[in-house]
N, C-alpha and C. Protein backbone atom coordinates (compact mmCIF):
# COMPACT_ATOMS: atom_id res chain seq x y z
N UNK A 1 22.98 9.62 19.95
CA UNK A 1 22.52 8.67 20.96
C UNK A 1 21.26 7.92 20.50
N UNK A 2 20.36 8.72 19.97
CA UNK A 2 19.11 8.03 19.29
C UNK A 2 19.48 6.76 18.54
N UNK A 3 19.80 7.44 17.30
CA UNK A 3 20.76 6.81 16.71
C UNK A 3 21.07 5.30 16.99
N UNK A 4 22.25 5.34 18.05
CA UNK A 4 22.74 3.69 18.52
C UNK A 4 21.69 3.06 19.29
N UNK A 5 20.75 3.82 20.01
CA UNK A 5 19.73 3.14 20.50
C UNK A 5 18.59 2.66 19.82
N UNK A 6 18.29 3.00 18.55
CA UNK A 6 17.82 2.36 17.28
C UNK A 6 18.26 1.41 16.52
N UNK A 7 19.65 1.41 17.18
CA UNK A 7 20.26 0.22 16.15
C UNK A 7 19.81 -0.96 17.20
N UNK A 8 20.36 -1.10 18.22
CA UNK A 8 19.70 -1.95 19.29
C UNK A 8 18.37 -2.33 19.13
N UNK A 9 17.33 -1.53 19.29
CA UNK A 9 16.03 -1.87 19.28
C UNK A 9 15.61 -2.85 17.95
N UNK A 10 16.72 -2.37 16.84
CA UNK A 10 15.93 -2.85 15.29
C UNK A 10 16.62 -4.03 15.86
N UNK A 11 17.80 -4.18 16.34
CA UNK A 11 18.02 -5.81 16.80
C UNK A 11 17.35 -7.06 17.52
N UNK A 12 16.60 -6.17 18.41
CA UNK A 12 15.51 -6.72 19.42
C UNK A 12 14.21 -7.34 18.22
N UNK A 13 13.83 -6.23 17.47
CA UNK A 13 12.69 -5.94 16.76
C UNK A 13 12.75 -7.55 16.10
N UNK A 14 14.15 -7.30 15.67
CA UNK A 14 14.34 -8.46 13.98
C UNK A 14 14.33 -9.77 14.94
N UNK A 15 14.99 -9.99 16.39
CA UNK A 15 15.29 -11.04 16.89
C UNK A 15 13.96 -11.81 17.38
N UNK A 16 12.52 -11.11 17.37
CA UNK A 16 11.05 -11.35 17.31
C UNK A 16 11.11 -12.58 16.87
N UNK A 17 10.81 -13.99 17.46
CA UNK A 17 10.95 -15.32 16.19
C UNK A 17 9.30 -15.27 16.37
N UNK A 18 8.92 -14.70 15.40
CA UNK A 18 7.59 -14.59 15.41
C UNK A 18 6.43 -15.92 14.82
N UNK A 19 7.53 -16.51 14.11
CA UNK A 19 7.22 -18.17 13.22
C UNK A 19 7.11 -19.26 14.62
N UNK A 20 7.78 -19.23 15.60
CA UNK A 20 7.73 -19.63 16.72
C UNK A 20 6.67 -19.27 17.88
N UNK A 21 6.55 -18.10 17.97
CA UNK A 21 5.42 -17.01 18.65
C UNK A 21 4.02 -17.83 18.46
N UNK A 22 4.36 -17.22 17.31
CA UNK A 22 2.62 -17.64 16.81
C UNK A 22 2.02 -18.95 16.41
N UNK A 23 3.07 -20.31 16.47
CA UNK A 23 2.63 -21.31 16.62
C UNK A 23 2.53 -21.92 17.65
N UNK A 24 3.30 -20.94 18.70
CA UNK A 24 3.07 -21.88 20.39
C UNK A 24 1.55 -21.41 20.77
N UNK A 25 0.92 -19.94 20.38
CA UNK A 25 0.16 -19.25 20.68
C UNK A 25 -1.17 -19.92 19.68
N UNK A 26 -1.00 -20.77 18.99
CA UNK A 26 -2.14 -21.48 18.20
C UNK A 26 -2.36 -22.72 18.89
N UNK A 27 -0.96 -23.63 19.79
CA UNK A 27 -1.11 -24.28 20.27
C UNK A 27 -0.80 -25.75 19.28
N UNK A 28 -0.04 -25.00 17.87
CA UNK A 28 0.73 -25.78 16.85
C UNK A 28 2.19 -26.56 17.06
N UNK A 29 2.53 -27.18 16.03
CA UNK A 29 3.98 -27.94 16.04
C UNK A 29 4.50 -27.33 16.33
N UNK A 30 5.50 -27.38 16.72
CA UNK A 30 7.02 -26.40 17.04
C UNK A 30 7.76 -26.71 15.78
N UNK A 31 8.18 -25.45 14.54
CA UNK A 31 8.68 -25.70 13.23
C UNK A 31 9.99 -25.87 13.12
N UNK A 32 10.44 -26.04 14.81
CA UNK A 32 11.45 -26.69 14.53
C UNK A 32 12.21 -27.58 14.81
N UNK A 33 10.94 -28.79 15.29
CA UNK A 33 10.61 -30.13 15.15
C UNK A 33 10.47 -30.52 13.97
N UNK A 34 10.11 -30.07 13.06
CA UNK A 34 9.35 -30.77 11.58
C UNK A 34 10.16 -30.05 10.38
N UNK A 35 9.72 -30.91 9.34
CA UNK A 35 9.68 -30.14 8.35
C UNK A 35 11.57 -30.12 7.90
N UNK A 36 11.90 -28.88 7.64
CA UNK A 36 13.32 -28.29 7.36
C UNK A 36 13.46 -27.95 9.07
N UNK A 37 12.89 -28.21 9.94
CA UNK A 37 13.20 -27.64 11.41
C UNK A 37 13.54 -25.98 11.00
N UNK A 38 13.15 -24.92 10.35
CA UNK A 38 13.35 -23.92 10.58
C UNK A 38 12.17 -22.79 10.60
N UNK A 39 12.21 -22.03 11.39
CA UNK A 39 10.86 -21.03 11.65
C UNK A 39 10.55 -20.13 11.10
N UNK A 40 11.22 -20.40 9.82
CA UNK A 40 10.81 -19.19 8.48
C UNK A 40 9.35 -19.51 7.98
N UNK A 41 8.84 -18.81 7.39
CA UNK A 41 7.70 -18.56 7.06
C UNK A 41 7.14 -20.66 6.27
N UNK A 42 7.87 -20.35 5.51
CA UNK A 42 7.71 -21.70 4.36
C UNK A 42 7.67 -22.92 5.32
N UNK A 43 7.92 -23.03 5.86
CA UNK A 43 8.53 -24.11 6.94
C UNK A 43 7.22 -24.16 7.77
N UNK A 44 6.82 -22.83 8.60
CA UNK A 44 5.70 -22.84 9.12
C UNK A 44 4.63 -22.91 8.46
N UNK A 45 4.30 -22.37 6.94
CA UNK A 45 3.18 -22.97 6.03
C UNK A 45 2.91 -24.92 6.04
N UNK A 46 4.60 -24.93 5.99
CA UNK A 46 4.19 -26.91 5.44
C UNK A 46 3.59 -27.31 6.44
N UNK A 47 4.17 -27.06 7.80
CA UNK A 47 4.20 -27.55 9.00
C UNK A 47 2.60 -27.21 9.54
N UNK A 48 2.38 -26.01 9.46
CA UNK A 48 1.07 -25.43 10.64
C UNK A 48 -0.02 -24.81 9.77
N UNK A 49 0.44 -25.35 8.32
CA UNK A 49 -1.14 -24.54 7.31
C UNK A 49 -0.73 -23.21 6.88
N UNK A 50 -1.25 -22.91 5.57
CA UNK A 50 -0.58 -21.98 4.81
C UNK A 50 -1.05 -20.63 5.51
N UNK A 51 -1.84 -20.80 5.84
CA UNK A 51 -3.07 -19.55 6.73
C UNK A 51 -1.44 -19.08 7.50
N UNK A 52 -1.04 -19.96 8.79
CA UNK A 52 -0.31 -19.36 9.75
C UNK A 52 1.25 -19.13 9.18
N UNK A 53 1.33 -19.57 7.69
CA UNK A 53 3.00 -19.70 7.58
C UNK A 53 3.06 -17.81 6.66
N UNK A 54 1.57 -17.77 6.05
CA UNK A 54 1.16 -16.38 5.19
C UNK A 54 1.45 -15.71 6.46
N UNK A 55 0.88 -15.57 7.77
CA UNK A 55 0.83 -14.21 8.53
C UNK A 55 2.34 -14.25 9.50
N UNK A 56 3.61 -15.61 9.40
CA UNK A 56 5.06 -15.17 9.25
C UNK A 56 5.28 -14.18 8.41
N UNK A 57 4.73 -14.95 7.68
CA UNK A 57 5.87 -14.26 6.32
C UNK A 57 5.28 -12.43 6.59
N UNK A 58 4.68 -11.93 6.62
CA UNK A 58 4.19 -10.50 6.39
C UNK A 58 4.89 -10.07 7.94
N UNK A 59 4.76 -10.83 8.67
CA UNK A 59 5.27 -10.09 10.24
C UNK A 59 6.49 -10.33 10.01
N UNK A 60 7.39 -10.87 9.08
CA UNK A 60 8.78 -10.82 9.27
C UNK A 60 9.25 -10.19 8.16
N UNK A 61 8.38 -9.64 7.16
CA UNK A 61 8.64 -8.63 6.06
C UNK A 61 8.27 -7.15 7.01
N UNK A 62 7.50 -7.03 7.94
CA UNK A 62 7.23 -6.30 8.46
C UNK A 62 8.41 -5.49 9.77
N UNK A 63 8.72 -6.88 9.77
CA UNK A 63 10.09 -6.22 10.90
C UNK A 63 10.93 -5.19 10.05
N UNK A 64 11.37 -5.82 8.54
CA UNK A 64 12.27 -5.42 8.13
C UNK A 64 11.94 -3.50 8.07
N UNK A 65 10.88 -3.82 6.88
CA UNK A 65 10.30 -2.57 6.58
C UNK A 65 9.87 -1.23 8.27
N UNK A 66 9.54 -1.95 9.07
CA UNK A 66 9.00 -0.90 10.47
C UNK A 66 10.78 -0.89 10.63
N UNK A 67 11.55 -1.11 11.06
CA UNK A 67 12.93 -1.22 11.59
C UNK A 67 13.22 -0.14 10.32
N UNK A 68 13.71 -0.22 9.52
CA UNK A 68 13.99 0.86 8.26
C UNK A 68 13.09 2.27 8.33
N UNK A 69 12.16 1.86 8.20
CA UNK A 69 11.25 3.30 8.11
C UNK A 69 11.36 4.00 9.29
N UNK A 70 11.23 3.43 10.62
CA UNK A 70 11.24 4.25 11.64
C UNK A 70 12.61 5.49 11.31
N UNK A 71 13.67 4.27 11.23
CA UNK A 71 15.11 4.77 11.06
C UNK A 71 15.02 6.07 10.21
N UNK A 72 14.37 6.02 8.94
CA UNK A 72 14.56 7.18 7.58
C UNK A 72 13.55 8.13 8.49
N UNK A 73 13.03 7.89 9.33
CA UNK A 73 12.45 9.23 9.73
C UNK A 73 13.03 9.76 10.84
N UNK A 74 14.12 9.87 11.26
CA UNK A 74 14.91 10.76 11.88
C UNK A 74 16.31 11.31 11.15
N UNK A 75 16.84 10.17 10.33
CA UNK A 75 18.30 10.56 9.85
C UNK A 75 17.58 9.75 8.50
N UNK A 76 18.42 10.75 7.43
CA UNK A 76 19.03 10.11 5.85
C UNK A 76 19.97 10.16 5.71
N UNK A 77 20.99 9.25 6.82
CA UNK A 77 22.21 9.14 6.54
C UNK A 77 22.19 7.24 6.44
N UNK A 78 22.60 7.13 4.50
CA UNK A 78 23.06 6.28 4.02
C UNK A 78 23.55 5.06 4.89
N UNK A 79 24.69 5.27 5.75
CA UNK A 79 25.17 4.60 6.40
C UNK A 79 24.13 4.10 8.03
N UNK A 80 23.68 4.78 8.59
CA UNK A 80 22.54 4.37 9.25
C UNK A 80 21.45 3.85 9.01
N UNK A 81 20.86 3.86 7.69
CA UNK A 81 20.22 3.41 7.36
C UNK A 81 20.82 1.69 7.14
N UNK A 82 22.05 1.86 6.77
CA UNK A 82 22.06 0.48 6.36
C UNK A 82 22.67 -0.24 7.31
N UNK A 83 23.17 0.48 8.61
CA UNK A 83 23.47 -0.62 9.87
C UNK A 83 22.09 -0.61 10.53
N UNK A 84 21.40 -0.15 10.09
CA UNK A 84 19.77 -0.66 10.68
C UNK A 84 19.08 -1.85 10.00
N UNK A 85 19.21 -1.87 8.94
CA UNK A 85 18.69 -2.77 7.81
C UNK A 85 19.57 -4.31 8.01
N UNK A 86 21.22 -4.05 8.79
CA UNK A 86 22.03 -5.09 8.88
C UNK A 86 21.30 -5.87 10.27
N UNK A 87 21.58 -4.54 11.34
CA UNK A 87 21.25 -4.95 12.92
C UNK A 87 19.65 -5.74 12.74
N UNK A 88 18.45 -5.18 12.09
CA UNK A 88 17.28 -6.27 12.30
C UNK A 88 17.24 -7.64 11.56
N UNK A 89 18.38 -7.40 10.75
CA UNK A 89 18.30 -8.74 10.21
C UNK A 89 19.22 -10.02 10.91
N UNK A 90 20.25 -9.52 11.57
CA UNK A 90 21.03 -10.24 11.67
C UNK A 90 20.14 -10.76 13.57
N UNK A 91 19.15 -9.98 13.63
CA UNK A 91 18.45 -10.09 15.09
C UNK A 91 17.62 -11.03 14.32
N UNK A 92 16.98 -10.98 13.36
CA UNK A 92 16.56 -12.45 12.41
C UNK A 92 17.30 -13.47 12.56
N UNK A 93 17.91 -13.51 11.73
CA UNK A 93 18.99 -14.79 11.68
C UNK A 93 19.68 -15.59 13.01
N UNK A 94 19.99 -14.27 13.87
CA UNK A 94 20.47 -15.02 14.82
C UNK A 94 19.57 -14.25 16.52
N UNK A 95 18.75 -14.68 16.84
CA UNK A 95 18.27 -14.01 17.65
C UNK A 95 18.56 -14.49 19.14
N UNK A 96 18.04 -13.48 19.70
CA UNK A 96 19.40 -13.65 21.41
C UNK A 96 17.78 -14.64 22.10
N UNK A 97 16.82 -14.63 21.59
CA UNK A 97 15.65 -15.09 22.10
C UNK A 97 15.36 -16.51 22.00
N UNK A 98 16.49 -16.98 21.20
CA UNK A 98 16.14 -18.72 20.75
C UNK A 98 17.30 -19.14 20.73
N UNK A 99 18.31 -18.81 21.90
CA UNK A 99 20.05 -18.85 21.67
C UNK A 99 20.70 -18.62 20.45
N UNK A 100 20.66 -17.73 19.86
CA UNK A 100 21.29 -17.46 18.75
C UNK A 100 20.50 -18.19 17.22
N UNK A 101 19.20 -18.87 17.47
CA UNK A 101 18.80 -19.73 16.30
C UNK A 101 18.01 -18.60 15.80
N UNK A 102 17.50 -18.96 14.13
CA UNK A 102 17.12 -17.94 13.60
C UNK A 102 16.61 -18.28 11.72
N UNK A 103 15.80 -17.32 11.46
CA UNK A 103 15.25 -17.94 9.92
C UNK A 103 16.45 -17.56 9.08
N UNK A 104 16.31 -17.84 7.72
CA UNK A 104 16.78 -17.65 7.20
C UNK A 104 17.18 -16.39 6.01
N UNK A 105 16.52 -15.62 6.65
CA UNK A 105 16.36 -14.07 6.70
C UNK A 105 15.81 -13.59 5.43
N UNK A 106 14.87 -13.98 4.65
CA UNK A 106 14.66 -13.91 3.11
C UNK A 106 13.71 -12.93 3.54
N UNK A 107 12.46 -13.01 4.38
CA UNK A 107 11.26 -12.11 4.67
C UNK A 107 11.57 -10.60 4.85
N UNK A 108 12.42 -10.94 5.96
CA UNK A 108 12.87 -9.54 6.48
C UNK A 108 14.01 -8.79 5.47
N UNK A 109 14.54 -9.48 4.59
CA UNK A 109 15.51 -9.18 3.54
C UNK A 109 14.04 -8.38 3.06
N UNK A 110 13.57 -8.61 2.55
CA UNK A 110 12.30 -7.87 1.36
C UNK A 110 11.59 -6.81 2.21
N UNK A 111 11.28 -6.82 3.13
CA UNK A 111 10.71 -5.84 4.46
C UNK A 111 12.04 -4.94 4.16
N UNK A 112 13.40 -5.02 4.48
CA UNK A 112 14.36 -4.53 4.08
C UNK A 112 14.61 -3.07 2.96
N UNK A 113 14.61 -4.10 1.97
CA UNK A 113 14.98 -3.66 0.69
C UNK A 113 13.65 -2.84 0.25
N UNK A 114 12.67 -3.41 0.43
CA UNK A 114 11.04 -2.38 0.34
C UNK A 114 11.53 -0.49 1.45
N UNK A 115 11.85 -0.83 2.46
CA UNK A 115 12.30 0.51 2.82
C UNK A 115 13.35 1.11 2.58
N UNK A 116 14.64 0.45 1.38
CA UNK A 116 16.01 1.21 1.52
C UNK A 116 15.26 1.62 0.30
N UNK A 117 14.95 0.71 -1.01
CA UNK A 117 14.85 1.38 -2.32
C UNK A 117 13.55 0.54 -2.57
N UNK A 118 12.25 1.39 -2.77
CA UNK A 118 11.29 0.47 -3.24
C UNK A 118 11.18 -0.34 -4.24
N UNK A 119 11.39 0.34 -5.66
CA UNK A 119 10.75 -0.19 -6.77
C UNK A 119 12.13 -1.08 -6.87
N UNK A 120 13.19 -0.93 -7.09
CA UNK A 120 13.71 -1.98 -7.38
C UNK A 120 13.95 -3.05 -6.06
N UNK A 121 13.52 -3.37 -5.49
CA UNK A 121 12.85 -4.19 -4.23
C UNK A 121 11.28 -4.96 -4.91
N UNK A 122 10.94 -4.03 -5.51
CA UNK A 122 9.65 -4.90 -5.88
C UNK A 122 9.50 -5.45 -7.33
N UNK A 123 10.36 -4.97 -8.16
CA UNK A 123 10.98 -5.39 -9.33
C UNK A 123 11.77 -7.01 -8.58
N UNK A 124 12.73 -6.98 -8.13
CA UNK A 124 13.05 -8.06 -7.72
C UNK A 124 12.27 -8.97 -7.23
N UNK A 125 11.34 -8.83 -6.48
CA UNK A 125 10.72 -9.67 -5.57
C UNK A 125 9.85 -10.03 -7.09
N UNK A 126 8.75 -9.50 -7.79
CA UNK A 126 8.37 -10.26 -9.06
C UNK A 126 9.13 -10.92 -9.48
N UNK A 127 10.16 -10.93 -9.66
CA UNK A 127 11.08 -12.26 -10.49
C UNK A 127 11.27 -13.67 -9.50
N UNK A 128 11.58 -12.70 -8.00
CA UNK A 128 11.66 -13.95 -6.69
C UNK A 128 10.38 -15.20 -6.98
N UNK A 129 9.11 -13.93 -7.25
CA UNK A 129 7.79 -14.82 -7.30
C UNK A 129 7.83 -16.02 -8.28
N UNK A 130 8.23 -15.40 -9.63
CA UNK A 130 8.46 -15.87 -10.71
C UNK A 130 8.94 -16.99 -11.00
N UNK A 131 10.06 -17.22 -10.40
CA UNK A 131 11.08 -18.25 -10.54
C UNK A 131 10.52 -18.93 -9.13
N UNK A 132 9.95 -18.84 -8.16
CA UNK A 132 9.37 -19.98 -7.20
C UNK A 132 8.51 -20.60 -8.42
N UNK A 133 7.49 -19.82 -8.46
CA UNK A 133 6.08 -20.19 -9.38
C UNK A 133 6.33 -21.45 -10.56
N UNK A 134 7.53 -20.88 -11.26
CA UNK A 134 7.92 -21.49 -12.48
C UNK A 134 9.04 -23.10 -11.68
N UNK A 135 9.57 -22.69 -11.13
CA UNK A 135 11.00 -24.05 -10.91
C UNK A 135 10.53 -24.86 -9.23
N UNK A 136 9.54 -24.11 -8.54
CA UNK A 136 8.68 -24.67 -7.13
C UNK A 136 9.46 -24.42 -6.04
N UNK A 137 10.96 -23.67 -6.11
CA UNK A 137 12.28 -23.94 -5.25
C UNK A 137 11.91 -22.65 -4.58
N UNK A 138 11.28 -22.26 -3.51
CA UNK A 138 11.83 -20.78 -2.55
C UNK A 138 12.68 -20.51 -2.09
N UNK A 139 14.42 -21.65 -2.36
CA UNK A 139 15.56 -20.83 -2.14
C UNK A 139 16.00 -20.74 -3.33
N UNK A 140 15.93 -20.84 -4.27
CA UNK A 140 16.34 -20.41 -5.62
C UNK A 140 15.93 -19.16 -5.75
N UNK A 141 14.43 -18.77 -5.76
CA UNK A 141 14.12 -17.44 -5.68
C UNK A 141 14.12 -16.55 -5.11
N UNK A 142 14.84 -17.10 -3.80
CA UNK A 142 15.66 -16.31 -2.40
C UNK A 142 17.03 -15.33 -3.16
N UNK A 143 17.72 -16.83 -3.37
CA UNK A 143 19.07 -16.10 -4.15
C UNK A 143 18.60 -15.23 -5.26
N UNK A 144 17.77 -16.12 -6.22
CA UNK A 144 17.64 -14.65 -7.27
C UNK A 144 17.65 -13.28 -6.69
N UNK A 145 16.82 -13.09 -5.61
CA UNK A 145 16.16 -11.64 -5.24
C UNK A 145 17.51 -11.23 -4.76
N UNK A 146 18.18 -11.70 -3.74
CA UNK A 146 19.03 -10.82 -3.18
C UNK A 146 20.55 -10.84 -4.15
N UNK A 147 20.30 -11.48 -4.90
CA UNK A 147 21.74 -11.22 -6.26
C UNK A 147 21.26 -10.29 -7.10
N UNK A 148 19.50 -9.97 -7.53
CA UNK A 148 19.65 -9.15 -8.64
C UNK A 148 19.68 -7.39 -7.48
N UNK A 149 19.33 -7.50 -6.85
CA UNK A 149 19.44 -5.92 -5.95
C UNK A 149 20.23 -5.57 -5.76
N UNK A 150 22.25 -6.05 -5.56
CA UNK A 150 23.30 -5.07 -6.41
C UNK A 150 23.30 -4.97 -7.62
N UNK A 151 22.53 -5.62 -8.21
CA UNK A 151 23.09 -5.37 -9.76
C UNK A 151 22.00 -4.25 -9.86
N UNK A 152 21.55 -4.14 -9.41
CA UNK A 152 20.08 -3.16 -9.12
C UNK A 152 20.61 -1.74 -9.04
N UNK A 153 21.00 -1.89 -7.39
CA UNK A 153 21.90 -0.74 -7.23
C UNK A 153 23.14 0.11 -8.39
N UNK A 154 23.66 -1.02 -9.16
CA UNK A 154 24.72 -0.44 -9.93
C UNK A 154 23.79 -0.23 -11.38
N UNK A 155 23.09 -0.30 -11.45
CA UNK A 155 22.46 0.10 -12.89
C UNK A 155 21.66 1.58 -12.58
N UNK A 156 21.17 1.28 -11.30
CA UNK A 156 20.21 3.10 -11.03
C UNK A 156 21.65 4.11 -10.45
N UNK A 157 22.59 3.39 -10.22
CA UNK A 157 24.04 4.05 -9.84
C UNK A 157 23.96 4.44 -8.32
N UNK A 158 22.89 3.51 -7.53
CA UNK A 158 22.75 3.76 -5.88
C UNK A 158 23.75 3.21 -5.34
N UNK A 159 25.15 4.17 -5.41
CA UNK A 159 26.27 3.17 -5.02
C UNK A 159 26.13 3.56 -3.13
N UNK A 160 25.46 4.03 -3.02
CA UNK A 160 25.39 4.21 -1.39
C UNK A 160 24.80 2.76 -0.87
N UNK A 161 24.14 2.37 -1.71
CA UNK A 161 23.20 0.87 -1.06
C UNK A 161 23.99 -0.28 -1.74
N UNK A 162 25.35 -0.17 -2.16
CA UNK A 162 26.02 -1.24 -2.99
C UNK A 162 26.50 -1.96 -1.83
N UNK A 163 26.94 -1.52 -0.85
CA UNK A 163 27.36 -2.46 0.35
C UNK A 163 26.19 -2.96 1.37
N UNK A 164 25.03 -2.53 1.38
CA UNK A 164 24.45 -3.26 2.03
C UNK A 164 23.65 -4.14 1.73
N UNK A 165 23.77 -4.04 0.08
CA UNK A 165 22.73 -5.45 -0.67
C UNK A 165 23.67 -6.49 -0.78
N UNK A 166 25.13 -5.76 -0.65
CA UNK A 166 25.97 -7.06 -0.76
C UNK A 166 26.21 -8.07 0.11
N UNK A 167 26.31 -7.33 1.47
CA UNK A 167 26.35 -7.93 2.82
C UNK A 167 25.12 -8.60 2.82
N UNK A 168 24.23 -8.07 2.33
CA UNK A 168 23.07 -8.82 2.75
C UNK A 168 22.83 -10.01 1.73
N UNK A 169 23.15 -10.07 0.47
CA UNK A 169 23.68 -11.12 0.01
C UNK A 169 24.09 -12.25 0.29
N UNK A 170 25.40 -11.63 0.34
CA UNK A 170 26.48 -12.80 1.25
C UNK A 170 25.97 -13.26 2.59
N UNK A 171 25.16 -12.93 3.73
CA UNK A 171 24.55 -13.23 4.67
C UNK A 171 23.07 -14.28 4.10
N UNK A 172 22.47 -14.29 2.97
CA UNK A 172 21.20 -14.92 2.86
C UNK A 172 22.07 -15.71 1.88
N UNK A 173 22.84 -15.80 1.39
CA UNK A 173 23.56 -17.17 0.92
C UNK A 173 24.33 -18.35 1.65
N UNK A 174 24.72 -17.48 3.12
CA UNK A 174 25.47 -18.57 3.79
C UNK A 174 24.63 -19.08 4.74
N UNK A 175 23.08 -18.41 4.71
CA UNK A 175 22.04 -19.21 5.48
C UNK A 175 21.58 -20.75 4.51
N UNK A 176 21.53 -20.21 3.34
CA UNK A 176 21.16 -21.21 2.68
C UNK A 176 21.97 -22.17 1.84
N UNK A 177 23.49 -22.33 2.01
CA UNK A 177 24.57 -23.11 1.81
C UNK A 177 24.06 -24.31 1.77
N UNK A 178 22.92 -25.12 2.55
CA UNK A 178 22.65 -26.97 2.51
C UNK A 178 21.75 -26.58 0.78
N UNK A 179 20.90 -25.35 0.63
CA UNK A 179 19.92 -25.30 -0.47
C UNK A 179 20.69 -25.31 -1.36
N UNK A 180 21.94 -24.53 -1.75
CA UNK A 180 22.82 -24.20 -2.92
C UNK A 180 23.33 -25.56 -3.00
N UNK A 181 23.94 -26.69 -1.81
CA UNK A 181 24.46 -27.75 -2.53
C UNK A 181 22.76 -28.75 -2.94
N UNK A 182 22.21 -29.14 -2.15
CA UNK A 182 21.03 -29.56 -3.29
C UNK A 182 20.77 -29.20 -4.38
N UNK A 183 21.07 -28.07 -4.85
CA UNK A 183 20.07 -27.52 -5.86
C UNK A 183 21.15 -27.73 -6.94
N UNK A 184 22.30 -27.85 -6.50
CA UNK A 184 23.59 -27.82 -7.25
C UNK A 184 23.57 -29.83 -7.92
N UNK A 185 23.23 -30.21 -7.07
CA UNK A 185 23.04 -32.20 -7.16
C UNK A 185 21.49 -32.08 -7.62
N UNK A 186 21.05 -31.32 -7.81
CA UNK A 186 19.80 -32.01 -8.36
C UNK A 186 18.64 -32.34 -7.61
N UNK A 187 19.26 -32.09 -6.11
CA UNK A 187 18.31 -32.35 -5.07
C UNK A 187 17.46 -32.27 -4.45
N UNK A 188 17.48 -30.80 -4.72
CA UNK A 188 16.25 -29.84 -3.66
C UNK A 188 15.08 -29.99 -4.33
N UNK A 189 14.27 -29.86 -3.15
CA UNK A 189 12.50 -30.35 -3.61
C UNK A 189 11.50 -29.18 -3.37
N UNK A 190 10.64 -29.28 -4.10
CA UNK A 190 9.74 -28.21 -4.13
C UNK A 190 8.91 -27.31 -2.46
N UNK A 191 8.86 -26.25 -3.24
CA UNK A 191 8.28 -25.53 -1.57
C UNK A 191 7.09 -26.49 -0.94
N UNK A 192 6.68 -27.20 -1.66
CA UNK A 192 5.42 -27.94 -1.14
C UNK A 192 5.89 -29.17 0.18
N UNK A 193 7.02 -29.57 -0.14
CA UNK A 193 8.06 -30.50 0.57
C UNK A 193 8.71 -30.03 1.44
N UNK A 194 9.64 -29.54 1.46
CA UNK A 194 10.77 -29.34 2.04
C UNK A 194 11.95 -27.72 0.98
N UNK A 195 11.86 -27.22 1.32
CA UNK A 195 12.42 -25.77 0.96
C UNK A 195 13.81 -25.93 1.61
């Protein structure tokens, strides 16, 4: 019973549009008026100053990681763990608090993956950094992160976490489907612009 009532709550938790929260509460743009119109962290940097788009990004890495950890401290069962890690994200992406609207789940992906498997979570995320830093694109280094963490999984042989980096994959790629065809034409413009 705990259990399913944890899965719920991490849904509530993740569905927090906290990029929204905290710019009505500054008395800022609405980010999703401007910009890429979306209330992910990057979006709220261009839009409302890097100050307020930095303390998204950590409160929505933070969902991921508090939603996970709570979870590993009652059950280490594999599979709970990773319909917890699904349920706060997908309360990201699509949250019942903004009719179903929602970021594009990259923050809370890393909040995520920091509580299923650390180091290779933070191995990835250096390269995520890397390839923003180097090519300026934060959905390029979106996809990097969440493509190299099955291959992650299958090299340390964590085949218990092979389905939920995948799902979670395939879920932070079909958020960012308009980025993959820009980036594919040549199009997409640096995080400083438009992400």
């Amino acid at each position: 019973m705990l259990t399913i009532l944890w899965l719920g709550m991490s849904y509530v938790i993740g569905a927090i549009p906290f990029g929204l929260v905290l710019t009505k509460m500054r008395g800022l743009p609405d980010p999703r008026l401007h910009g890429s119109k979306n209330m992910g962290a990057t979006n709220v940097a261009r839009v409302c100053g890097t100050g307020c788009g930095a303390t998204v990004l950590v409160l929505d890495i933070l969902k991921g990681l508090f939603a996970v950890g709570v979870a590993s401290s009652f059950s280490e069962s594999w599979l709970f763990l990773s319909l917890t890690a699904l349920a706060v994200l997908l309360g990201h992406m699509y949250s019942v608090f903004v009719n179903g609207e929602g970021g594009k789940g990259v923050a809370t992906t890393v909040g995520v993956f920091l509580g299923l498997t650390f180091w290779p979570a933070v191995l990835a995320l250096i390269v995520c950094l890397t390839v923003i830093k180097l090519g300026g694109f934060v959905s390029l280094g979106s996809l990097v992160l969440v493509t190299l963490m099955p291959i992650f999984m299958l090299l340390t042989e964590n085949f218990n976490l092979l389905p939920i980096t995948l799902v979670i994959m395939a879920l932070v790629y079909s958020r960012h489907k308009d980025n993959i065809q820009r980036l594919a034409k040549g199009e997409e413009q640096s995080w400083r612009t438009c992400a």
